[in-house]
PDB file of N, CA and C in Angstrom:
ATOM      1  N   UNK A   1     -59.034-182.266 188.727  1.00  0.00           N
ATOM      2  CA  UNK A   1     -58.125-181.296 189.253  1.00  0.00           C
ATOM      3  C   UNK A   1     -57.007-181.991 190.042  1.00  0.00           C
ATOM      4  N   UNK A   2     -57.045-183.245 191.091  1.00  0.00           N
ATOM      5  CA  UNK A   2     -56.301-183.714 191.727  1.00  0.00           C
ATOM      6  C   UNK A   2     -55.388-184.547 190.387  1.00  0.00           C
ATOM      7  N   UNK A   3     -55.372-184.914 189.537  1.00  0.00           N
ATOM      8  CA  UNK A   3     -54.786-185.907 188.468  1.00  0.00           C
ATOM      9  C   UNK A   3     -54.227-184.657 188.165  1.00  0.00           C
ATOM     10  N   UNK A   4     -54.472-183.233 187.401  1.00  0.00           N
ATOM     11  CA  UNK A   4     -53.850-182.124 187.475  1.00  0.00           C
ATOM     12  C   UNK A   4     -52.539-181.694 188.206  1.00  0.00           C
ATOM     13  N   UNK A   5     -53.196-181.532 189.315  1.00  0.00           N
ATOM     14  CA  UNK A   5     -52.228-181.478 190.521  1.00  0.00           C
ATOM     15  C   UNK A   5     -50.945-182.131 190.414  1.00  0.00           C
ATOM     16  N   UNK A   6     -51.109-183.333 190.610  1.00  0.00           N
ATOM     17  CA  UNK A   6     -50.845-184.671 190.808  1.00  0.00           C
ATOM     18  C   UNK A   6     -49.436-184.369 189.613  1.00  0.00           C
ATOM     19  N   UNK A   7     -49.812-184.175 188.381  1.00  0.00           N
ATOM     20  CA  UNK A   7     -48.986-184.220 187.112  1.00  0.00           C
ATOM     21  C   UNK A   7     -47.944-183.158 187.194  1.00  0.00           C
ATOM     22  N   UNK A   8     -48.300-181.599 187.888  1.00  0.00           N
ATOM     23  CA  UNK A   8     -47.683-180.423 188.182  1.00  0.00           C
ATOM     24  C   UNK A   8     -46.411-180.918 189.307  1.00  0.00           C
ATOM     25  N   UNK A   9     -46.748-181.808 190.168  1.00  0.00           N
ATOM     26  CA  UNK A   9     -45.996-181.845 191.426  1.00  0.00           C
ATOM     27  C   UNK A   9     -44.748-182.494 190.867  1.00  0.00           C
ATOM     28  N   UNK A  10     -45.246-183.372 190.067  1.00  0.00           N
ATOM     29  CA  UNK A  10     -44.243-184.522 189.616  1.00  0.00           C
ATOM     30  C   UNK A  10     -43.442-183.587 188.010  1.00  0.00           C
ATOM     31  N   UNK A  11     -43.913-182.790 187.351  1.00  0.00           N
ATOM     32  CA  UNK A  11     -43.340-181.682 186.619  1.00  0.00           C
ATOM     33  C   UNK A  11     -42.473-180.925 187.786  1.00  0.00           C
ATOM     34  N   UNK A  12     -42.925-180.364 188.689  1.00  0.00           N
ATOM     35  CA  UNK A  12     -41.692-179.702 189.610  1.00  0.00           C
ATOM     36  C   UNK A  12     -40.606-180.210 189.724  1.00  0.00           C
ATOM     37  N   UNK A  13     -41.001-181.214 190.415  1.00  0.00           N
ATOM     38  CA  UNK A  13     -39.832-182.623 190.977  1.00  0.00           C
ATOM     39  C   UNK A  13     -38.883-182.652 189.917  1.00  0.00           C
ATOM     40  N   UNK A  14     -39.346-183.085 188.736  1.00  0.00           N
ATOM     41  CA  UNK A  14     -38.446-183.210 187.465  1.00  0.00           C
ATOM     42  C   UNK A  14     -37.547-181.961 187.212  1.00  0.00           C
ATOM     43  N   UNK A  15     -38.389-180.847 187.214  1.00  0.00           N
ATOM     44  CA  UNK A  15     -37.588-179.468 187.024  1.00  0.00           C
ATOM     45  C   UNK A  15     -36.439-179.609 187.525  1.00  0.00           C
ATOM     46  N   UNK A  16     -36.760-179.611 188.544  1.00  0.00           N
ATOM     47  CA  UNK A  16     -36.148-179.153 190.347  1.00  0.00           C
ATOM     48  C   UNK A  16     -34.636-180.507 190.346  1.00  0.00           C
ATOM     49  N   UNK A  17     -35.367-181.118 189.273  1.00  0.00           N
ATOM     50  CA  UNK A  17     -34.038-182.526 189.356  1.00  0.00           C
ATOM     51  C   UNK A  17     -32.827-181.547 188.378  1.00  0.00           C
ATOM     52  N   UNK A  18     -33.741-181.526 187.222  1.00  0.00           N
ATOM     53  CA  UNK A  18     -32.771-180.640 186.069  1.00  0.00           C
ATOM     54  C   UNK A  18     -31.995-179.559 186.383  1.00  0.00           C
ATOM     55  N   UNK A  19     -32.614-178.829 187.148  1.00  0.00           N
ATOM     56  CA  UNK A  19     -31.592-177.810 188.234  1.00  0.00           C
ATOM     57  C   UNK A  19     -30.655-178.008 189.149  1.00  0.00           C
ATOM     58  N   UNK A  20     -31.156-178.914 189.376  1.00  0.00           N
ATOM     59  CA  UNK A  20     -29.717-179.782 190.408  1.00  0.00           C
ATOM     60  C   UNK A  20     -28.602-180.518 189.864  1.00  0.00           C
ATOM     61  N   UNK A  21     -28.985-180.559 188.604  1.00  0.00           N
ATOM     62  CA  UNK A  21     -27.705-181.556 187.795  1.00  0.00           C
ATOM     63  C   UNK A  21     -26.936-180.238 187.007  1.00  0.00           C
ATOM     64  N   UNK A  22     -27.724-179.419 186.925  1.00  0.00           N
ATOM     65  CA  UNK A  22     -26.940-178.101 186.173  1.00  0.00           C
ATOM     66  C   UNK A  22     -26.092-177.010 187.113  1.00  0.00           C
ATOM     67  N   UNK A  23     -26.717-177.226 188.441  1.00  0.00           N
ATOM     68  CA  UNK A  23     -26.350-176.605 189.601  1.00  0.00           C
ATOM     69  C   UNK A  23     -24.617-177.600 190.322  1.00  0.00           C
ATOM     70  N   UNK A  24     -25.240-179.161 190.173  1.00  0.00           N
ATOM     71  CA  UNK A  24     -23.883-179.501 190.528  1.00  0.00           C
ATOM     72  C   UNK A  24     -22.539-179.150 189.425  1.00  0.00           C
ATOM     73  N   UNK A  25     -22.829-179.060 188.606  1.00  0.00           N
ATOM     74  CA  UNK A  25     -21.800-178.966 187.302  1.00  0.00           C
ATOM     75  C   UNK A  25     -21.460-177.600 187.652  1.00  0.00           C
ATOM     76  N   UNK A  26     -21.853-176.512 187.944  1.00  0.00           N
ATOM     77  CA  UNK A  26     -21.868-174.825 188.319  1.00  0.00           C
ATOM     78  C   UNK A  26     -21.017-175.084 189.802  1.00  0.00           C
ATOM     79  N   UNK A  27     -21.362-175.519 190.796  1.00  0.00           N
ATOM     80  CA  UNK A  27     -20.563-176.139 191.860  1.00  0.00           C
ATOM     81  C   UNK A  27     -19.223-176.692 191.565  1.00  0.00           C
ATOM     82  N   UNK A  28     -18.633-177.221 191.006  1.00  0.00           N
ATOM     83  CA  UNK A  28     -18.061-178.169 190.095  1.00  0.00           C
ATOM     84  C   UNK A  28     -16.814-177.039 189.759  1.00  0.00           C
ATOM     85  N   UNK A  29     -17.719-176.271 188.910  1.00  0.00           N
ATOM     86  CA  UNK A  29     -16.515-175.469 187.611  1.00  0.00           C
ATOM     87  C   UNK A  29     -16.173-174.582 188.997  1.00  0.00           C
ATOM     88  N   UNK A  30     -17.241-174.233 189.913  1.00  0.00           N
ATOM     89  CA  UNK A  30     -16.630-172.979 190.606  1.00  0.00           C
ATOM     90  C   UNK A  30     -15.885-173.843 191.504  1.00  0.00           C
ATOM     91  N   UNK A  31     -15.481-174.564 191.661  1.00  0.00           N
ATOM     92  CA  UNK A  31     -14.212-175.388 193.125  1.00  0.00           C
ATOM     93  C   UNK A  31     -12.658-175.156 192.021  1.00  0.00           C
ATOM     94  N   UNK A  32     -13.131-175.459 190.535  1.00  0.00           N
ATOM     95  CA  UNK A  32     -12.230-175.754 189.567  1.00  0.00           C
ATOM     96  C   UNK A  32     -11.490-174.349 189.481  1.00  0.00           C
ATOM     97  N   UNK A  33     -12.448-173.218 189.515  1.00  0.00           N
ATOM     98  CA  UNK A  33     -11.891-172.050 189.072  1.00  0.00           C
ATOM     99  C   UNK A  33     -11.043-171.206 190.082  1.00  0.00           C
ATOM    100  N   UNK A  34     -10.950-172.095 191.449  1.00  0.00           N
ATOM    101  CA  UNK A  34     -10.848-171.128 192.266  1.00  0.00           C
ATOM    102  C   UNK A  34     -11.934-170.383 193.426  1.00  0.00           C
ATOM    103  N   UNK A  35     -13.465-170.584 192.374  1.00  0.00           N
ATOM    104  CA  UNK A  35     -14.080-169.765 193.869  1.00  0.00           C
ATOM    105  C   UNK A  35     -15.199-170.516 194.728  1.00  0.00           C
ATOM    106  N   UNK A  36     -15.583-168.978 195.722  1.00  0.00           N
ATOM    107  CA  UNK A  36     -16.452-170.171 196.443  1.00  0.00           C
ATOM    108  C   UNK A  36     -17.939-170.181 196.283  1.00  0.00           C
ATOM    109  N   UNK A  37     -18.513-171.760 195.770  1.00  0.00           N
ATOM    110  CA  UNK A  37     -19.854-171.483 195.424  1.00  0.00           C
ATOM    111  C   UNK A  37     -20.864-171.085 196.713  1.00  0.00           C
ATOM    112  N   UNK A  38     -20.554-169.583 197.625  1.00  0.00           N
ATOM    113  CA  UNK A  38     -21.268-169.815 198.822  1.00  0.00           C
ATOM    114  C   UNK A  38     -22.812-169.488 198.400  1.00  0.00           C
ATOM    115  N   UNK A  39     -23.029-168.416 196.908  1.00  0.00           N
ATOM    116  CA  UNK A  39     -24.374-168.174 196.603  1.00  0.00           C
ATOM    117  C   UNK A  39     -25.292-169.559 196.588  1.00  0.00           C
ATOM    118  N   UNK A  40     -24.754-170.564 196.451  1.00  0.00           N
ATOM    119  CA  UNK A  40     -25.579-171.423 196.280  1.00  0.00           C
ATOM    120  C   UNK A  40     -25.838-172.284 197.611  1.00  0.00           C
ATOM    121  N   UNK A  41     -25.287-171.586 198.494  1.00  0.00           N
ATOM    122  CA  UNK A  41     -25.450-172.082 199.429  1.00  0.00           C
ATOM    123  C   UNK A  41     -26.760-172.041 200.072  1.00  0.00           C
ATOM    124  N   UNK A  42     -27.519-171.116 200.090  1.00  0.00           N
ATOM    125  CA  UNK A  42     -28.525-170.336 200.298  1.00  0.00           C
ATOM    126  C   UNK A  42     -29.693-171.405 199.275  1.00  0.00           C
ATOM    127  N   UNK A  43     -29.612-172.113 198.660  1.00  0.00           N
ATOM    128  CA  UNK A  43     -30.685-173.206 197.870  1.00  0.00           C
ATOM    129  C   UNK A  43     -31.219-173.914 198.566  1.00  0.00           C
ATOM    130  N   UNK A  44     -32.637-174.043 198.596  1.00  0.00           N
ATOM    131  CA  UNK A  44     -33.991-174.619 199.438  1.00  0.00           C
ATOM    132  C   UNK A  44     -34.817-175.034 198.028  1.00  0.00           C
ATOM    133  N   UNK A  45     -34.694-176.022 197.592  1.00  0.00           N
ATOM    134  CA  UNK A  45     -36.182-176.361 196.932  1.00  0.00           C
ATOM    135  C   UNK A  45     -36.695-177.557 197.746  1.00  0.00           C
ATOM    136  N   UNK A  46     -38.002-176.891 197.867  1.00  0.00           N
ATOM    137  CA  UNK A  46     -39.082-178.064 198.233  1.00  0.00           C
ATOM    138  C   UNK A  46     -39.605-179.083 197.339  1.00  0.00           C
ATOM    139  N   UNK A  47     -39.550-180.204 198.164  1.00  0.00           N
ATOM    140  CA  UNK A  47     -40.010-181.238 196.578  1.00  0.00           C
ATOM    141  C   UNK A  47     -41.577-181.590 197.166  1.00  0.00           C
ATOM    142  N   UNK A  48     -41.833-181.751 196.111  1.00  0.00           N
ATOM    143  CA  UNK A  48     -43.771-181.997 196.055  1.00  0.00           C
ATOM    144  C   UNK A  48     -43.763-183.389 196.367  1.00  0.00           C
ATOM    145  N   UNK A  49     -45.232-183.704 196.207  1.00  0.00           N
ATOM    146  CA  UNK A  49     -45.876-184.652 196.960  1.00  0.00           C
ATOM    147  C   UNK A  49     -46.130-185.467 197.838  1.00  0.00           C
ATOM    148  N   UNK A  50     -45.798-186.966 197.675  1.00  0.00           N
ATOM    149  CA  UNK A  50     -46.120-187.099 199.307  1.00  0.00           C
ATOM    150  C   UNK A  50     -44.535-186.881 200.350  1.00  0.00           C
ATOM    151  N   UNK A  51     -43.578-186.785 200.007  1.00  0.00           N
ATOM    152  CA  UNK A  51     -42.544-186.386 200.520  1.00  0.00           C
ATOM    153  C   UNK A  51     -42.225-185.309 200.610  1.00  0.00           C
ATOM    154  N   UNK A  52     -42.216-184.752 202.309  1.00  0.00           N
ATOM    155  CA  UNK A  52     -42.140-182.958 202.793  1.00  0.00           C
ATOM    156  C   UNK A  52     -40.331-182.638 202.536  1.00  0.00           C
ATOM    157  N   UNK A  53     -39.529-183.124 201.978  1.00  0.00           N
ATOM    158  CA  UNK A  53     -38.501-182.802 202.450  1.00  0.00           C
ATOM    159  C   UNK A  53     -37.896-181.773 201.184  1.00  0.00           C
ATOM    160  N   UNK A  54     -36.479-181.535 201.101  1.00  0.00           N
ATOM    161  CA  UNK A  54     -36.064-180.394 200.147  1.00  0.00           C
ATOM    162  C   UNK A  54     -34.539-180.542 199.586  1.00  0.00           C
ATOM    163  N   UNK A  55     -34.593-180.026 198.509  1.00  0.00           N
ATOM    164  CA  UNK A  55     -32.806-180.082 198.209  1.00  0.00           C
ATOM    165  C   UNK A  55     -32.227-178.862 198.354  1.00  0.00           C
ATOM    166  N   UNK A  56     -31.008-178.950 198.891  1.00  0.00           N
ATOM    167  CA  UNK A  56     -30.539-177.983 199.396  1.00  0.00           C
ATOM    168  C   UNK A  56     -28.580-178.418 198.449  1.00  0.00           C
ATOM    169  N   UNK A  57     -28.639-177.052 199.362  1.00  0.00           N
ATOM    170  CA  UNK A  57     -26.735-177.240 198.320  1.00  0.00           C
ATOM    171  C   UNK A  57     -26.152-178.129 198.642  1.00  0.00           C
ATOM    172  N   UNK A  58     -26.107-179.291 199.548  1.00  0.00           N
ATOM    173  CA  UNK A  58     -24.899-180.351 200.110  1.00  0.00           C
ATOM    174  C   UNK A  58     -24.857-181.758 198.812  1.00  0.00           C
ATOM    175  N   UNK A  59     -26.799-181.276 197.857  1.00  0.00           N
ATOM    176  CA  UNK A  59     -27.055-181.902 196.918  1.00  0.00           C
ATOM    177  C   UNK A  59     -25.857-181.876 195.946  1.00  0.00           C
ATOM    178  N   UNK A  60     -25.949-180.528 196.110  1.00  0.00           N
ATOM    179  CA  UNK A  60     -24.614-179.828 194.698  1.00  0.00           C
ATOM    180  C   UNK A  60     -24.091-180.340 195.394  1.00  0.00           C
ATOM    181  N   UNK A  61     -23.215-180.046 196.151  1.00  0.00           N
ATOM    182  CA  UNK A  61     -22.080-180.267 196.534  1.00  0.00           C
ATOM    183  C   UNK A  61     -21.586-181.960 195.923  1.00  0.00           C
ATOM    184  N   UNK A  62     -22.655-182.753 196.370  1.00  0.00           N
ATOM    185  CA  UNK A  62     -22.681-184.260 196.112  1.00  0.00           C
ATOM    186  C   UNK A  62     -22.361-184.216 194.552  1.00  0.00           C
ATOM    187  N   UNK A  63     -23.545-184.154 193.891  1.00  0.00           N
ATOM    188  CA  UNK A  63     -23.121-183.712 192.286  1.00  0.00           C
ATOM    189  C   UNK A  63     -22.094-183.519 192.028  1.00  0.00           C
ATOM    190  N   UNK A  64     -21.505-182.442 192.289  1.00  0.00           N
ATOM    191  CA  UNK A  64     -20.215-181.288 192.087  1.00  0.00           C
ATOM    192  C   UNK A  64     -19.353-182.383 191.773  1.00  0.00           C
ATOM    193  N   UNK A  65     -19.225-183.435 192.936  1.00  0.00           N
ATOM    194  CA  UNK A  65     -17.934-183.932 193.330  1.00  0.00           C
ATOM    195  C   UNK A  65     -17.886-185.067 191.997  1.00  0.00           C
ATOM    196  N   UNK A  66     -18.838-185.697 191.421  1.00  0.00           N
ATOM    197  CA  UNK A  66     -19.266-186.266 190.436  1.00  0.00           C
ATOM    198  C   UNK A  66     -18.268-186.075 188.615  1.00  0.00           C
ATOM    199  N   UNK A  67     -18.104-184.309 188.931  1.00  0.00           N
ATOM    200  CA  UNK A  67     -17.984-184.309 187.937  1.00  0.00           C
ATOM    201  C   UNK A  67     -16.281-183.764 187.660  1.00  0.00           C
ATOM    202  N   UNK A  68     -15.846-184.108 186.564  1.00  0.00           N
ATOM    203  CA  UNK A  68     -14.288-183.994 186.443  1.00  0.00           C
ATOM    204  C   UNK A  68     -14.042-182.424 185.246  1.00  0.00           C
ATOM    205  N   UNK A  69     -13.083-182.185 185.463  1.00  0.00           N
ATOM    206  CA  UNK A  69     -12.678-181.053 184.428  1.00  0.00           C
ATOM    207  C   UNK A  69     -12.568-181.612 183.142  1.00  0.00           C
ATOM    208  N   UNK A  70     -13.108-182.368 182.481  1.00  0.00           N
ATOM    209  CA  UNK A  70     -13.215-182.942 180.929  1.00  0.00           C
ATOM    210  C   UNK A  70     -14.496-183.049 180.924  1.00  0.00           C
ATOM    211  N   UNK A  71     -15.602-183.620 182.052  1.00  0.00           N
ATOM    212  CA  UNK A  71     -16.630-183.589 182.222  1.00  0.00           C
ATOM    213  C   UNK A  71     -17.466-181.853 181.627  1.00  0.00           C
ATOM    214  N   UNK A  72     -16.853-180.629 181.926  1.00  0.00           N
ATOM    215  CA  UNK A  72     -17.214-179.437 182.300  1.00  0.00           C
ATOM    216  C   UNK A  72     -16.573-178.674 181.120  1.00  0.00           C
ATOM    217  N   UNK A  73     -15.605-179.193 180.633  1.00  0.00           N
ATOM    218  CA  UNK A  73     -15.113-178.962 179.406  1.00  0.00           C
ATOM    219  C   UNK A  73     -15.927-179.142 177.748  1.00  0.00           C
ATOM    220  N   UNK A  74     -16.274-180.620 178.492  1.00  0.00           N
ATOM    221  CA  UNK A  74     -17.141-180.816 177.045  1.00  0.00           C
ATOM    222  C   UNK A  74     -18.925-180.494 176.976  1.00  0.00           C
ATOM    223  N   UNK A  75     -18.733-179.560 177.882  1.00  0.00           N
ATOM    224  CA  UNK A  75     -20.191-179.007 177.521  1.00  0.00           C
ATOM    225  C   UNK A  75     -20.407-178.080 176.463  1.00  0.00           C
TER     226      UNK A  75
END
């Protein structure tokens, strides 16, 4: 059950990564378009295992800044 566990936490983590790279690009288009991403401001994920800490929007924000209008284009 703990090797279980163990595999789920680190499946979150990964999720929780994939959401944040799709979330900065969403951050991104909305600075591009004009508005303000404040809904996402409000983002708390907790990351699993032995580290208590969490990503929050300043993540996006970081991301966001990453990405260019050709970047967001060619999706």
């Amino acid at each position: 059950m703990r090797l279980a566990h163990n595999a789920l936490e680190e499946a979150w983590n990964d999720a929780a990564q994939t959401l944040l790279d799709v979330g900065g690009k969403l951050y991104a288009a909305a600075r591009l378009v004009g508005r303000d991403p404040v809904s996402l401001m409000k983002l708390d994920i907790p990351e699993q295992g032995e580290n208590f800490g969490s990503w929050r929007w300043s993540e996006l924000a970081d991301r966001g800044r990453q990405h260019r209008t050709r970047d967001l284009l060619s999706m």
